[in-house]
Protein backbone atom coordinates (compact mmCIF):
# COMPACT_ATOMS: atom_id res chain seq x y z
CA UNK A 1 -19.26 -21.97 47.84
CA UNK A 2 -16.72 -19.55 47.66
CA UNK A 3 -14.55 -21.65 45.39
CA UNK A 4 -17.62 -21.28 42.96
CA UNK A 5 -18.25 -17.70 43.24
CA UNK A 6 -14.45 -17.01 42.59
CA UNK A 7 -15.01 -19.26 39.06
CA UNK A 8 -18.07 -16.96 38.48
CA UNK A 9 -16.18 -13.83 38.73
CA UNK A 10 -13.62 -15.17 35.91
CA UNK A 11 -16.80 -15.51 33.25
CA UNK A 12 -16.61 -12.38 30.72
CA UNK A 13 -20.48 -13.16 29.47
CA UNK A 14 -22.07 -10.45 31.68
CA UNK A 15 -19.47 -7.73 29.89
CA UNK A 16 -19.69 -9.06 26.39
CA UNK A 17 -22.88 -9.43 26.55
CA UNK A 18 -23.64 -5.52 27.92
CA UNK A 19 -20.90 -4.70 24.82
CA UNK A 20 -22.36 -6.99 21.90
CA UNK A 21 -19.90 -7.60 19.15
CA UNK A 22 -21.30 -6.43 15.80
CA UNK A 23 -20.34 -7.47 12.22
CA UNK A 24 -18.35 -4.50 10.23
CA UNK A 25 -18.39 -2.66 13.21
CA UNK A 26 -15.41 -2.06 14.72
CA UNK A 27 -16.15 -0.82 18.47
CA UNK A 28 -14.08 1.15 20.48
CA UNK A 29 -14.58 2.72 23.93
CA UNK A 30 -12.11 4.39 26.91
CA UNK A 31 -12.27 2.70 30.52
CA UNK A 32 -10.64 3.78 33.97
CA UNK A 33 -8.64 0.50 34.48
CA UNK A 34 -8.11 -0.16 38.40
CA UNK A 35 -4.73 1.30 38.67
CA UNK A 36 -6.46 4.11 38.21
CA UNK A 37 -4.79 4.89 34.31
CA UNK A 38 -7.12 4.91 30.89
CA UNK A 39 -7.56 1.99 28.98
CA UNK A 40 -8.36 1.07 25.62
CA UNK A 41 -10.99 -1.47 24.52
CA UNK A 42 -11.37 -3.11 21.70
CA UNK A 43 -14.50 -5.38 20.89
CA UNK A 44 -13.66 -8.28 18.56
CA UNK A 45 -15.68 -11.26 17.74
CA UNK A 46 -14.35 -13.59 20.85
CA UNK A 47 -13.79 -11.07 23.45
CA UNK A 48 -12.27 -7.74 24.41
CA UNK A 49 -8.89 -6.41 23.75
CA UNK A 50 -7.42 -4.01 26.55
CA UNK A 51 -4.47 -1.90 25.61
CA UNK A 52 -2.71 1.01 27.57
CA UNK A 53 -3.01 4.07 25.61
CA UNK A 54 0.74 4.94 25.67
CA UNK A 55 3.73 2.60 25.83
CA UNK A 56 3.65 -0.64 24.57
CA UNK A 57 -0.28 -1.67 24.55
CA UNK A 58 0.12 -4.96 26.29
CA UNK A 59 1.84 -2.85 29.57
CA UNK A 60 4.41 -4.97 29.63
CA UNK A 61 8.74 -3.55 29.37
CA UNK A 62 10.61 -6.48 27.32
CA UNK A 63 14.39 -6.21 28.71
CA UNK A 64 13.27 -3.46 30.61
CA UNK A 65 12.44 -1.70 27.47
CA UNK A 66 9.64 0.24 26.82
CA UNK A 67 8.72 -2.37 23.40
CA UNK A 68 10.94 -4.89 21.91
CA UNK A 69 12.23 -2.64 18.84
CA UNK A 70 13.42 -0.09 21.54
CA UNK A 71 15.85 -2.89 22.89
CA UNK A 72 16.83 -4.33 19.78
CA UNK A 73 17.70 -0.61 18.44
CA UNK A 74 20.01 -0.12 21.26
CA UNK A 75 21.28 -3.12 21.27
CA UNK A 76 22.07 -2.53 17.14
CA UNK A 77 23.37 1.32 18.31
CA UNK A 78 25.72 -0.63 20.87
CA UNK A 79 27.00 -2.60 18.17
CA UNK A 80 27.30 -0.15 15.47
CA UNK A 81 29.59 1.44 18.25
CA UNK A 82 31.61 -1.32 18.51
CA UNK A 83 32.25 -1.30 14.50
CA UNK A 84 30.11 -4.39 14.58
CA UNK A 85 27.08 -5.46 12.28
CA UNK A 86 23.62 -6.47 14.15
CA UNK A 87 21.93 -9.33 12.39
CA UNK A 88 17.60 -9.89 13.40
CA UNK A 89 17.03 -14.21 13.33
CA UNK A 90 14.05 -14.67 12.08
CA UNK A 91 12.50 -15.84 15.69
CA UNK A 92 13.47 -12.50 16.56
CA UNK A 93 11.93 -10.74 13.33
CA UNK A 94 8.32 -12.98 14.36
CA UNK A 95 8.42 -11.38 17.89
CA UNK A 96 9.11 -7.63 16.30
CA UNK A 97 5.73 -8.52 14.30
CA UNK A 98 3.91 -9.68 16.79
CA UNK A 99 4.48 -6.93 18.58
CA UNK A 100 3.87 -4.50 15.67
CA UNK A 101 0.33 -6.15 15.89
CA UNK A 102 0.08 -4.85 19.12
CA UNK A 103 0.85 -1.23 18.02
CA UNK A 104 -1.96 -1.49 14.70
CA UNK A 105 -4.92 -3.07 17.36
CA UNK A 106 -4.17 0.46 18.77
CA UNK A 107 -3.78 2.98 16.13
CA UNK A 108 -7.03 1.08 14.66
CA UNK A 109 -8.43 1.63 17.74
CA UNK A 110 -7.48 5.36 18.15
CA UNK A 111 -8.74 6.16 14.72
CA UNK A 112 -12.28 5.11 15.82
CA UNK A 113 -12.54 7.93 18.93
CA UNK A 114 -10.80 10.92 16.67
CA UNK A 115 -7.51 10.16 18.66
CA UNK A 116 -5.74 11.09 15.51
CA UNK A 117 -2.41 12.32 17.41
CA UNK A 118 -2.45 8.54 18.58
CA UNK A 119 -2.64 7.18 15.31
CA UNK A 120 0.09 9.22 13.97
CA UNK A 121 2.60 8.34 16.90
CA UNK A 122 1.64 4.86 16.03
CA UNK A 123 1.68 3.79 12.60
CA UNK A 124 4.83 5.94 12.61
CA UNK A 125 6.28 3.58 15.08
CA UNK A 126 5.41 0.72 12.89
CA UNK A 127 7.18 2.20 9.78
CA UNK A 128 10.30 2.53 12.00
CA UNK A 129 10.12 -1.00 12.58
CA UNK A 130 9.75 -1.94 9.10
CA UNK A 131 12.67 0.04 8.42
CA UNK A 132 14.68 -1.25 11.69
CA UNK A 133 13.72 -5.07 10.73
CA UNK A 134 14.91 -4.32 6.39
CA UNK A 135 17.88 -3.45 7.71
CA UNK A 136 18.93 -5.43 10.40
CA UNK A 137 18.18 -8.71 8.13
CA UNK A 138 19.47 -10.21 4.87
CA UNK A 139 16.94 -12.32 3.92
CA UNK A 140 14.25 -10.19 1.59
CA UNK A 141 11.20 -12.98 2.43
CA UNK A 142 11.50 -11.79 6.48
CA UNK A 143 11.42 -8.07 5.31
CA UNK A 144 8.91 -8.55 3.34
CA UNK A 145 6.80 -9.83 5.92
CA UNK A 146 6.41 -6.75 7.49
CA UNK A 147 6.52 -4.29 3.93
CA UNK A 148 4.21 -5.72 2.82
CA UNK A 149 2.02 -3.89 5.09
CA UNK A 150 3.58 -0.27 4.74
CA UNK A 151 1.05 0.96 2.07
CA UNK A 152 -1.27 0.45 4.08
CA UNK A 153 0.25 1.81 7.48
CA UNK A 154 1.36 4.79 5.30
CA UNK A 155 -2.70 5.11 4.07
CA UNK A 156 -3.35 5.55 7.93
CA UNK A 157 -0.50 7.28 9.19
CA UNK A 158 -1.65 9.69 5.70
CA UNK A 159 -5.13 9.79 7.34
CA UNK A 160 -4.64 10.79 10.68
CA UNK A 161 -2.16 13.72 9.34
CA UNK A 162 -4.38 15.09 7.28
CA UNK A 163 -7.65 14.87 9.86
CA UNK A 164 -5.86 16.89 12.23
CA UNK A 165 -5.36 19.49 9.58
CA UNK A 166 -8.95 19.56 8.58
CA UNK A 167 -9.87 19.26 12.18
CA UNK A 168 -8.14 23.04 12.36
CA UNK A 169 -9.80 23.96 8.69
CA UNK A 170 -6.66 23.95 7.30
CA UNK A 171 -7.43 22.49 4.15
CA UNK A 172 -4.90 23.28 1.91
CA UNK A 173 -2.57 21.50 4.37
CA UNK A 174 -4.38 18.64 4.46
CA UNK A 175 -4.18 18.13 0.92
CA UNK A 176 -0.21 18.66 0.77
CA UNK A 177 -0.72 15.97 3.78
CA UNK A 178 -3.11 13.57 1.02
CA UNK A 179 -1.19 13.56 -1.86
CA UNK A 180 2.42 13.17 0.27
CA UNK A 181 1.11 10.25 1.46
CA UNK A 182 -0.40 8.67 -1.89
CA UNK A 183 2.80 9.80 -3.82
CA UNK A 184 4.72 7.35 -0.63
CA UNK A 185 2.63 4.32 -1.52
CA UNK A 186 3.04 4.74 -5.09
CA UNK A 187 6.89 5.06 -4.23
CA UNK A 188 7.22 1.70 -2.01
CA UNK A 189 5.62 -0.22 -5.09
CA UNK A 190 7.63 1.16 -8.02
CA UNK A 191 10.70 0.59 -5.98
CA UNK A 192 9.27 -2.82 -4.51
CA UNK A 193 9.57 -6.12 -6.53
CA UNK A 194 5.97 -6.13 -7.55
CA UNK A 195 5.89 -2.36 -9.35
CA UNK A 196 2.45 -3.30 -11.00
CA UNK A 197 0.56 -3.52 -7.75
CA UNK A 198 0.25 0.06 -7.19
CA UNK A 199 -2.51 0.07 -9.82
CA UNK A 200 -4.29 -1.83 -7.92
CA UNK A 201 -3.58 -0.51 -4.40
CA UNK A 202 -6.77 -0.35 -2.54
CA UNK A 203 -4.92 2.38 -0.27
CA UNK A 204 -4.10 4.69 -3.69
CA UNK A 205 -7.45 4.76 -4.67
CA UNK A 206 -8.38 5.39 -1.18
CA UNK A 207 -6.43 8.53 -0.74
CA UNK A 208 -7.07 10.02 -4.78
CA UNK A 209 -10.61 9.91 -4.03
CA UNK A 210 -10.49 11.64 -0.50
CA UNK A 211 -8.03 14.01 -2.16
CA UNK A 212 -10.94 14.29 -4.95
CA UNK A 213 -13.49 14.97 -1.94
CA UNK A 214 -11.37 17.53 0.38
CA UNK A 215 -10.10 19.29 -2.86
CA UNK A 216 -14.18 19.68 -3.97
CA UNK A 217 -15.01 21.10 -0.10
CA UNK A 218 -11.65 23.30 0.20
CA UNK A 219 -13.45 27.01 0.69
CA UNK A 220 -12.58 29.36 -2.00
CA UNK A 221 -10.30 32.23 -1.83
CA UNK A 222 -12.08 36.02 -2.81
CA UNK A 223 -9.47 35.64 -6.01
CA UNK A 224 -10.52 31.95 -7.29
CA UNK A 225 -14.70 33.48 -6.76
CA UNK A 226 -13.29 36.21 -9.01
């Protein structure tokens, strides 16, 4: 009997089903975990993702780390130090992505509940790996595995900036904040093998058109009414 109501306790029906999962919804809520610390959930179409809201969002210390691109940037430091060159293998470049996966469930996450100092700290996390990973590796095709998501960490990173700014009615700010960030997409593609895809970035047009919309509700000065 008790063998049975131990395998009943392992079922996660009774908390998806008080949390439905709903299409184009992305659902986000805080919980007091039972070490006493916030969590983060995540509703996704199979389940629930928990994440710690600081540190690496599994909770886990790789090489007693606090994430995986910590240890592999001191290990590079330790070799720079040593007039030696630190080379990623591409098992080790997979496992830096996988773990950068990690990091976007959360900043995705964040952005839901107006945690925008969150998403900053995080999608500027992933563009150091990015950067760590291009130049730790001489094979363009592994790079590119992870650039080819910058535009659109830089569109979120770009975001969060500039929400915090309006957040404080500082509007001018915010669109400094806007067009910085759409002038860094357009960048990465002109200097990027594939220089034609910024007219078609999805995250360009994003950011033009909330420039567009914060420019339109920017309050006048006395000398523009003038």
């Amino acid at each position: 009997m008790f063998d049975h109501l131990f395998k009943m306790s392992l079922d996660l029906n009774t908390i998806l089903k008080d949390w439905p999962h709903e299409n184009r919804t992305i659902k986000v809520r805080k919980i007091l975990g039972l070490d006493g610390r916030q969590k983060l959930q995540l509703r996704i179409d199979l389940g629930v993702l928990q994440m710690e809201l600081t540190g690496r969002p599994d909770g886990l210390r790789p090489h007693g780390c606090e994430s995986l691109l910590t240890y592999h940037q001191l290990r590079a430091t330790r070799a720079k130090a040593r007039n030696e060159d630190y080379s990623l293998t591409p098992e080790q470049c997979a496992e830096l992505q996988q773990e950068g996966i990690q990091y976007y469930h959360r900043y995705l996450s964040l952005f839901q509940i107006d945690d925008f100092h969150g998403v900053v700290r995080d999608t500027q996390r992933n563009l150091e790996l990015f950067d760590f990973v291009d130049a730790h590796t001489e094979r363009d095709e592994l790079s590119w595995t992870l650039q080819q998501f910058r535009p659109y960490v830089l569109m979120m990173n770009t975001r969060a900036k500039a929400s915090i700014f309006l957040g404080q009615g500082k509007f001018p700010e915010a669109i400094v904040e806007i067009r910085r960030g759409r002038d860094a997409i357009a960048e990465f593609f002109q200097k990027s093998n594939f220089p034609e895809l910024a007219a078609k970035s999805s995250e360009i047009h994003f950011l033009e058109e909330w420039l567009n919309e914060v420019s339109a509700k920017r309050p006048r000065s006395k000398l523009e009414i003038m």
